[in-house]
Protein backbone atom coordinates (compact mmCIF):
# COMPACT_ATOMS: atom_id res chain seq x y z
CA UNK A 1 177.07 137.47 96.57
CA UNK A 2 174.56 135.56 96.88
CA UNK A 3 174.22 132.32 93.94
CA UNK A 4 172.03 133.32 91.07
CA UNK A 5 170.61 129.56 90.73
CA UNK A 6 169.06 129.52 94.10
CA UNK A 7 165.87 131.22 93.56
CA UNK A 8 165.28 128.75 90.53
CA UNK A 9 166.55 126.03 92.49
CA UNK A 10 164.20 127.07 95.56
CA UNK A 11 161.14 127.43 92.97
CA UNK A 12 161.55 124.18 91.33
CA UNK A 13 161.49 122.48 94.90
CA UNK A 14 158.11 124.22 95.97
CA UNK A 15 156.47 123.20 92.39
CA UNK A 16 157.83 119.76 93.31
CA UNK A 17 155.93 120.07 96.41
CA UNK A 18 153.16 120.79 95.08
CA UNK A 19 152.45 118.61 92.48
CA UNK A 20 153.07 115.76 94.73
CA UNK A 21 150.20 117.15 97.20
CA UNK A 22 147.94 117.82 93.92
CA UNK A 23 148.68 114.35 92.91
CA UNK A 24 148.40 112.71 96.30
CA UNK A 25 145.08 113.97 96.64
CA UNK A 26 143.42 113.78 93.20
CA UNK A 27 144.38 109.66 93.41
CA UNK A 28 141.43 108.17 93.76
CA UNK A 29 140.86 105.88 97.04
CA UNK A 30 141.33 102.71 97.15
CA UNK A 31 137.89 100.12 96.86
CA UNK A 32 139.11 97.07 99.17
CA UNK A 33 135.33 95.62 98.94
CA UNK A 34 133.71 93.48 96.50
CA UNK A 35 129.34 93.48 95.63
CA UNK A 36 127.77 90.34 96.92
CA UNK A 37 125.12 89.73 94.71
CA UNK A 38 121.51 89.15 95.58
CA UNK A 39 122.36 88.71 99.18
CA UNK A 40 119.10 89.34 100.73
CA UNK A 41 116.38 86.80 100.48
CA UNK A 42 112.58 87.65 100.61
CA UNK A 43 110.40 85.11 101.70
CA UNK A 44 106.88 84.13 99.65
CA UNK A 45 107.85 86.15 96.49
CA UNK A 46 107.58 89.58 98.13
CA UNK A 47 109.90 91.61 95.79
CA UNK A 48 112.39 94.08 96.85
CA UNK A 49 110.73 97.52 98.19
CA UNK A 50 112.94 100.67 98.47
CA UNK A 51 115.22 100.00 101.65
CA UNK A 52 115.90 102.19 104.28
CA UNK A 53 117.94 102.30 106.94
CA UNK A 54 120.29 99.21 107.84
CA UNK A 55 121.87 98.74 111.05
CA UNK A 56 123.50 95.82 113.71
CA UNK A 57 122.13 93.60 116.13
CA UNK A 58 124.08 93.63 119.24
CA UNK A 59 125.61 90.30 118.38
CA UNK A 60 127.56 91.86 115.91
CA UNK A 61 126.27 89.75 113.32
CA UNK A 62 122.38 89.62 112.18
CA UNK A 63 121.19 93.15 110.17
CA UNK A 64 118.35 94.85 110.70
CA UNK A 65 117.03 96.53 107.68
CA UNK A 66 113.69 98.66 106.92
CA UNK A 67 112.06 97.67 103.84
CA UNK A 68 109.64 99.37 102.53
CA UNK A 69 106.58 97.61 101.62
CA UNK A 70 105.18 98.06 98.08
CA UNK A 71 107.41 97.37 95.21
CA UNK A 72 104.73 96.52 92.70
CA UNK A 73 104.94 100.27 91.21
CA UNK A 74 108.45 101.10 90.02
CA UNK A 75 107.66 105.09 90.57
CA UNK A 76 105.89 104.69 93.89
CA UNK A 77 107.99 106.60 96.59
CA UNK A 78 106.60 108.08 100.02
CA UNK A 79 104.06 106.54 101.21
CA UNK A 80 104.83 102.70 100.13
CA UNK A 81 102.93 101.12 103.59
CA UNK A 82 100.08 103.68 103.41
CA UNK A 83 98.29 100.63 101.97
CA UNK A 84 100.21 97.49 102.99
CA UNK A 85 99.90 94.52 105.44
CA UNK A 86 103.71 93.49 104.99
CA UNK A 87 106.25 93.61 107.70
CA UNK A 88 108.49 96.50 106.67
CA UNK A 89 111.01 95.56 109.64
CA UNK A 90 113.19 92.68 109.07
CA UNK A 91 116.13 91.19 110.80
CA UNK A 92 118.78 89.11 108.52
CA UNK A 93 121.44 86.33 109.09
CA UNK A 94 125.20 86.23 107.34
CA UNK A 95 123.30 84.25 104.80
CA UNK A 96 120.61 86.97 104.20
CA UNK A 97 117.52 84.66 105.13
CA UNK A 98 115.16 86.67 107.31
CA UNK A 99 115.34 85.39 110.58
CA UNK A 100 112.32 87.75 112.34
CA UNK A 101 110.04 90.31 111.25
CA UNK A 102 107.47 92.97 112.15
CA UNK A 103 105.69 96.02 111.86
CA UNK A 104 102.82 95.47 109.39
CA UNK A 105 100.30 98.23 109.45
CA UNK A 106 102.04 100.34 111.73
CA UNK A 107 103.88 102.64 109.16
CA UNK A 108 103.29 104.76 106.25
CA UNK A 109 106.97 106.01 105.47
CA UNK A 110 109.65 103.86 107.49
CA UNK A 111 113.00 105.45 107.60
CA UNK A 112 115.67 105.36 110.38
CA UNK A 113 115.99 102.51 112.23
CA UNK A 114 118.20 101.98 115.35
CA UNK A 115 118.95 98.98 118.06
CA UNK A 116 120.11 100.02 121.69
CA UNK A 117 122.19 97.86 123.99
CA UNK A 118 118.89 95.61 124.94
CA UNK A 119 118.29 94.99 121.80
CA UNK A 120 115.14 96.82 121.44
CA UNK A 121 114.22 98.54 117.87
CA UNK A 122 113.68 101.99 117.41
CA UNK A 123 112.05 102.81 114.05
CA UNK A 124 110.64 106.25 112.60
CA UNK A 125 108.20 107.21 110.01
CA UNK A 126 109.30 110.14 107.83
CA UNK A 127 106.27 110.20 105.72
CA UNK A 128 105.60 113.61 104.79
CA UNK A 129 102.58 115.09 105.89
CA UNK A 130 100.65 115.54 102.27
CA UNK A 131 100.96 112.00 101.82
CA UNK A 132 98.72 110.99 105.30
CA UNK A 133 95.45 110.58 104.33
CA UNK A 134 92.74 112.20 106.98
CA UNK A 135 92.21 110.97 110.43
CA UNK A 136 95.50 108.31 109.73
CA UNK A 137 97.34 107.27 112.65
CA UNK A 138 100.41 107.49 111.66
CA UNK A 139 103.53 109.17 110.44
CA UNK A 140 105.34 111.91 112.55
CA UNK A 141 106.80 109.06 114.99
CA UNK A 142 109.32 107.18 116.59
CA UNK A 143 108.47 103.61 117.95
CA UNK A 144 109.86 101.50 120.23
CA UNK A 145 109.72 97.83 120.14
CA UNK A 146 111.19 94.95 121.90
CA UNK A 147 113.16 92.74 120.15
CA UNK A 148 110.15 90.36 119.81
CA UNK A 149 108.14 93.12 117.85
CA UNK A 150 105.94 94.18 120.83
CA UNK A 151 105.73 98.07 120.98
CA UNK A 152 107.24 99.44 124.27
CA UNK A 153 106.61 103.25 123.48
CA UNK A 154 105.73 105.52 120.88
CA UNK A 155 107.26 109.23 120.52
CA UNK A 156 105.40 111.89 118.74
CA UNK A 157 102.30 112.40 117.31
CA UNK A 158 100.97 110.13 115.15
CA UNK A 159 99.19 111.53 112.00
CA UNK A 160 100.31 114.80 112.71
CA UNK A 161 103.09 117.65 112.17
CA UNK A 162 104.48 119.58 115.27
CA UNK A 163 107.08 121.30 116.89
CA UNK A 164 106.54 120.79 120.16
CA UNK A 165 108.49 119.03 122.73
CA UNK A 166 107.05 115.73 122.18
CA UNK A 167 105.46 116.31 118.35
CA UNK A 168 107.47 115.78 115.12
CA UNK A 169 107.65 116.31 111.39
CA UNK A 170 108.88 113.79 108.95
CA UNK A 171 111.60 112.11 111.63
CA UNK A 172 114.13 110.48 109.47
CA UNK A 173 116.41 108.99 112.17
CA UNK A 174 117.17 107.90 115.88
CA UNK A 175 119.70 106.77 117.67
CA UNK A 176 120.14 105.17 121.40
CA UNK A 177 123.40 106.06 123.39
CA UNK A 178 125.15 103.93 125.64
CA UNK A 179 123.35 105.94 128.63
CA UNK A 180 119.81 105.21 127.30
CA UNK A 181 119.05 108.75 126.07
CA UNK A 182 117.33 108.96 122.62
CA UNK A 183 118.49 111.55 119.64
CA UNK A 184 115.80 111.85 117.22
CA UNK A 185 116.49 113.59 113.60
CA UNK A 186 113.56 115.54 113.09
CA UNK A 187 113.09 116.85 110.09
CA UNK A 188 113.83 115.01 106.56
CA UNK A 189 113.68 118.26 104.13
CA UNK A 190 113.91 122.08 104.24
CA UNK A 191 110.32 122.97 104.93
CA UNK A 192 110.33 120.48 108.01
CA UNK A 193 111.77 121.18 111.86
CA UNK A 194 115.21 120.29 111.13
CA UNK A 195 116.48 119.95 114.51
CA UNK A 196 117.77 117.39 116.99
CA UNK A 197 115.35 115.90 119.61
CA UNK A 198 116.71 114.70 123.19
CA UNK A 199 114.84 112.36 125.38
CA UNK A 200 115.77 110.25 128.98
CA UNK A 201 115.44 106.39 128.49
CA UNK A 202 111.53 106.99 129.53
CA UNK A 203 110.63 108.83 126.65
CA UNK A 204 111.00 112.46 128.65
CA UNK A 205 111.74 115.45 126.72
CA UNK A 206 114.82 116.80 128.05
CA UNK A 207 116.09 119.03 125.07
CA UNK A 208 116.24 119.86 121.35
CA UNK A 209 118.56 122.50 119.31
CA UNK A 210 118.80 123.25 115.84
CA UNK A 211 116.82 125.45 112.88
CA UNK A 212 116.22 125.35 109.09
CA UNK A 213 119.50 127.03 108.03
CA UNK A 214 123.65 127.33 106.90
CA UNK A 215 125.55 127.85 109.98
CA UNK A 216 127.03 125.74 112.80
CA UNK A 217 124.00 123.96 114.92
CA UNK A 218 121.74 124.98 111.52
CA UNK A 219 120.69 121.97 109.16
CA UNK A 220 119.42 121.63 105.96
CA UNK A 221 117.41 118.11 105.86
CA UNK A 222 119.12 116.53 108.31
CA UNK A 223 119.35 112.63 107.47
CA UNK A 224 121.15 110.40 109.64
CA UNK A 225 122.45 110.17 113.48
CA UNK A 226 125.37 107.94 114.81
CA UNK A 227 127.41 108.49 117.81
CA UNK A 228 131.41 106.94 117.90
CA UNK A 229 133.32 105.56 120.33
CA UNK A 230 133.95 109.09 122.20
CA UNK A 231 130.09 109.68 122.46
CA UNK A 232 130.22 112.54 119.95
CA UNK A 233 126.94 113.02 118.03
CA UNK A 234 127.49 112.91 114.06
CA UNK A 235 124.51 114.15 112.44
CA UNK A 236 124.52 113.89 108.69
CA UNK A 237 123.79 117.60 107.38
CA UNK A 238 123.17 116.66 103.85
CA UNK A 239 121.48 119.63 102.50
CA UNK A 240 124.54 121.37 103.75
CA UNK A 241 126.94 118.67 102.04
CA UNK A 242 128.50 118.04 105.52
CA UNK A 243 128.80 116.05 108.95
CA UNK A 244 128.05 118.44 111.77
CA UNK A 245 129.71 117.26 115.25
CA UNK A 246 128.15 117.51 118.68
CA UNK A 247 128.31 116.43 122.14
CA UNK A 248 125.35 114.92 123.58
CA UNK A 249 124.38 118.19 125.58
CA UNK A 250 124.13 119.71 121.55
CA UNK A 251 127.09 121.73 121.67
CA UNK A 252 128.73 122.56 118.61
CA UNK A 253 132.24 120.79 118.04
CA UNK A 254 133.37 120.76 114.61
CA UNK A 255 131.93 120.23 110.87
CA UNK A 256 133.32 117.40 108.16
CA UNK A 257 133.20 118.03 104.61
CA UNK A 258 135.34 115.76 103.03
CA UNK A 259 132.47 112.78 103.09
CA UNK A 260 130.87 113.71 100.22
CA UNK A 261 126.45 114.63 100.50
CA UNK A 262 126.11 112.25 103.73
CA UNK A 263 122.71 110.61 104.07
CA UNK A 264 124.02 108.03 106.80
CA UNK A 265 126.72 108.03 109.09
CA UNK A 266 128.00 104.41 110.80
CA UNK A 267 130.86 103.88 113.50
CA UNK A 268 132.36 100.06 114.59
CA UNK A 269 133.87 99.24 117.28
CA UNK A 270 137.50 100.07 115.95
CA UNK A 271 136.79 103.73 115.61
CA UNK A 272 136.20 103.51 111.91
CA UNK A 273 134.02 105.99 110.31
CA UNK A 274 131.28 104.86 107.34
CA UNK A 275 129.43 107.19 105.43
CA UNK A 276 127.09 106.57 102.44
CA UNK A 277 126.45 109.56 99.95
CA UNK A 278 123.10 109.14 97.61
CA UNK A 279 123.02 112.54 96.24
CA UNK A 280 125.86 113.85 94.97
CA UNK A 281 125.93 114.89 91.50
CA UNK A 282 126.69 118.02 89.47
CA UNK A 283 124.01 119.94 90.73
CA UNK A 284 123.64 119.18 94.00
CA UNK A 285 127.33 118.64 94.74
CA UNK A 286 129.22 119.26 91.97
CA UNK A 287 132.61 117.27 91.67
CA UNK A 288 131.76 114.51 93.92
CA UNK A 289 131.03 111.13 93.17
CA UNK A 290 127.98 109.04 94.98
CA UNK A 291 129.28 105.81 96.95
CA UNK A 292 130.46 104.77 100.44
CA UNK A 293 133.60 106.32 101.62
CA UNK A 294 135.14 105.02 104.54
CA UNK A 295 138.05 106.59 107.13
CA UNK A 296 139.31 107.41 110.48
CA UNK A 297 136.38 108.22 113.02
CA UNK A 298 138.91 110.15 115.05
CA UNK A 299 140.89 112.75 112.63
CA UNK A 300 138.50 112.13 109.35
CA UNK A 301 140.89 110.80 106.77
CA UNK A 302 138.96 109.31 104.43
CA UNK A 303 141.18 106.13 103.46
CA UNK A 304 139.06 104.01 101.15
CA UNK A 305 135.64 104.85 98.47
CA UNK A 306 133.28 102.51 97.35
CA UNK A 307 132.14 104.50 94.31
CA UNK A 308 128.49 103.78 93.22
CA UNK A 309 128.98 100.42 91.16
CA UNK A 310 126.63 100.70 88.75
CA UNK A 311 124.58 103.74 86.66
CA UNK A 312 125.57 107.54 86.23
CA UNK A 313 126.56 109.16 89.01
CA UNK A 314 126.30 112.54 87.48
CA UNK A 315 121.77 111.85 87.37
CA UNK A 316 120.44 114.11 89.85
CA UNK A 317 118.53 111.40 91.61
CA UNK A 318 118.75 109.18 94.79
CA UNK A 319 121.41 106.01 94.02
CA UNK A 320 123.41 103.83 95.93
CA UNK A 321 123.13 103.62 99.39
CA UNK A 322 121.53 106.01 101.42
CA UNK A 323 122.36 104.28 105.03
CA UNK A 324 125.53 102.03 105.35
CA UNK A 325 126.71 99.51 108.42
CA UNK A 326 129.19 96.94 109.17
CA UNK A 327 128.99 93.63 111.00
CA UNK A 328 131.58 92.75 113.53
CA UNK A 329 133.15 90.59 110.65
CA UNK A 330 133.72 93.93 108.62
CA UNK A 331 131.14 93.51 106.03
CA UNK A 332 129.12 96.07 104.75
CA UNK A 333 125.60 96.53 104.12
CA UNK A 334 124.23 99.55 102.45
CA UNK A 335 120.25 100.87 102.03
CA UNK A 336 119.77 101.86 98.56
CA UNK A 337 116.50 102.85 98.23
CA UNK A 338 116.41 104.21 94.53
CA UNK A 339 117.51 100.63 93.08
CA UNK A 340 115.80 98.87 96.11
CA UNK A 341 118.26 97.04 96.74
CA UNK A 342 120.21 95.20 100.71
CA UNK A 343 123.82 95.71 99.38
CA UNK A 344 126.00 93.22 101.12
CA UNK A 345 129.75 93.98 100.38
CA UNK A 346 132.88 91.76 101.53
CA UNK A 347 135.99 93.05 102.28
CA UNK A 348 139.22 91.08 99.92
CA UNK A 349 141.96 92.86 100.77
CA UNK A 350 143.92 94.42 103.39
């Protein structure tokens, strides 16, 4: 006969189990980082627009950064260049001193911003298209620039919505792979294209997938491209709370959900995944906190969290950093375009 005290025995073990699963996961992650304060230095007084995007020169070292151009009105969002001669694009050194700049007049909305192998800039304008006045010029594109500031190509339709092969709506982000072919985000909210946009290195279309919608190869205000050391495409799905996975012919690989509401996605060199959440909140994403969480680019552990540092994360409102990157010394920069601030965070411990 068999002992009466297994059973017990066996259930005590499994609770034991677990508890130590529930507990191992509810730990919050560790914050190895530190806030560098008022990193970023404008030049002549200009004050501190909403920031976009942030990305890394090829060196490793100097930070691009979109920054939008009127910060005179505290509520103004959308159209902050409509009216505005300053340079919105703006490259940084470790000491956050601008080093170049460019791009004045050329923008309504900047947004995404990416650098390719050559160091040329890529930059889009997401404005939406109730905020271009008639007959404007711009908004709806994608331009290319050398790393001078002279413009090498434009994508798109400027001024106007499309969704054609070479037209746009609200693009909110590029990126260049290794080969030279372009990925364009196009679409920055549910009643835009939401899609992916593929071109060749000369600007020809060669393919696009994606609709408004829930499912795999659907998107829901698609924010933010990368692509990581494999040459997957990681598109940040944020109305869908989730990283959608792709190869670069747009078939569907996998989806990540345990980043959080991603508005940017960032890989380094040492296969390192960053991703900034701006959004998340109790309605929007309820029992998630906003802030930069960082992990394995390969199996998606998430192995350390940069919770928002300052405010209520529970406001349902744009905080924090909306685009993150690190330099080849492991610092961190994130976008935050709600307190318009260049975050510049140091790592301190192991």
């Amino acid at each position: 006969m068999k002992p009466l005290i297994r059973k017990p025995l066996q259930s005590v073990v499994i609770l034991i189990l677990l508890f130590s699963v529930v507990h191992c996961f509810s730990q919050p992650y560790p914050n190895p980082y530190r806030v560098v304060e008022n990193w970023a230095k404008l030049p002549n007084g200009r004050i501190m627009g909403a920031v976009g995007k942030v990305t890394i020169d090829p060196d490793g070292e100097h930070i691009w950064a979109v920054i939008r151009c009127d910060a005179t009105e505290p509520d103004r969002f959308g159209d902050e260049c409509l009216d505005s001669d300053l340079d919105p694009i703006l490259k940084f050194d470790q000491e956050g001193n601008i080093v170049h700049r460019f791009g004045g007049g050329m923008f309504i909305w900047p947004h995404g911003i990416d650098v390719d192998n050559d160091g040329n800039i890529w930059v889009t304008d997401a404005v939406s298209d109730n905020r271009i006045p008639e007959g404007a010029q711009r908004g709806h594109q994608v331009i290319k620039f050398s790393p001078q500031g002279e413009v090498l190509m434009v994508l798109g339709n400027p001024g106007k919505p499309g969704n054609g092969e070479y037209e746009f709506n609200s693009p909110s982000d590029v990126i260049v792979a290794d080969n030279g072919d372009i990925f364009i985000a196009d679409g920055h909210s549910q009643d835009t294209n939401n899609r992916v946009m593929k071109y060749s290195s000369d600007g020809a279309f060669i393919k696009s997938w994606g609709k408004t919608g829930y499912g795999p190869g659907e998107f829901k205000s698609l924010h933010g491209l990368d692509i990581d050391m494999r040459g997957r495409l990681f598109v940040a799905d944020r109305g869908n709370n989730r990283l959608q996975i792709f190869d670069q012919d747009g078939n569907f690989i996998a989806q990540w959900t345990q980043f959080g509401k991603p508005s940017g996605v960032f890989f380094d060199e040492d296969d390192n995944i960053y991703v900034s959440d701006s959004e998340s909140d109790n309605v929007q994403n309820p029992g998630w906190e906003m802030g930069i969480r960082i992990g394995d680019a390969h199996l998606g552990w998430v192995h350390y969290f940069i919770m928002l540092p300052t405010g209520d994360p529970r406001v349902t409102t744009t905080n924090g950093a909306e685009f993150v990157a690190a330099d080849k010394y492991g610092n961190l920069y994130g976008g935050e375009p709600g307190p318009r601030k260049l975050q510049k965070y140091v790592r301190v411990r192991p």
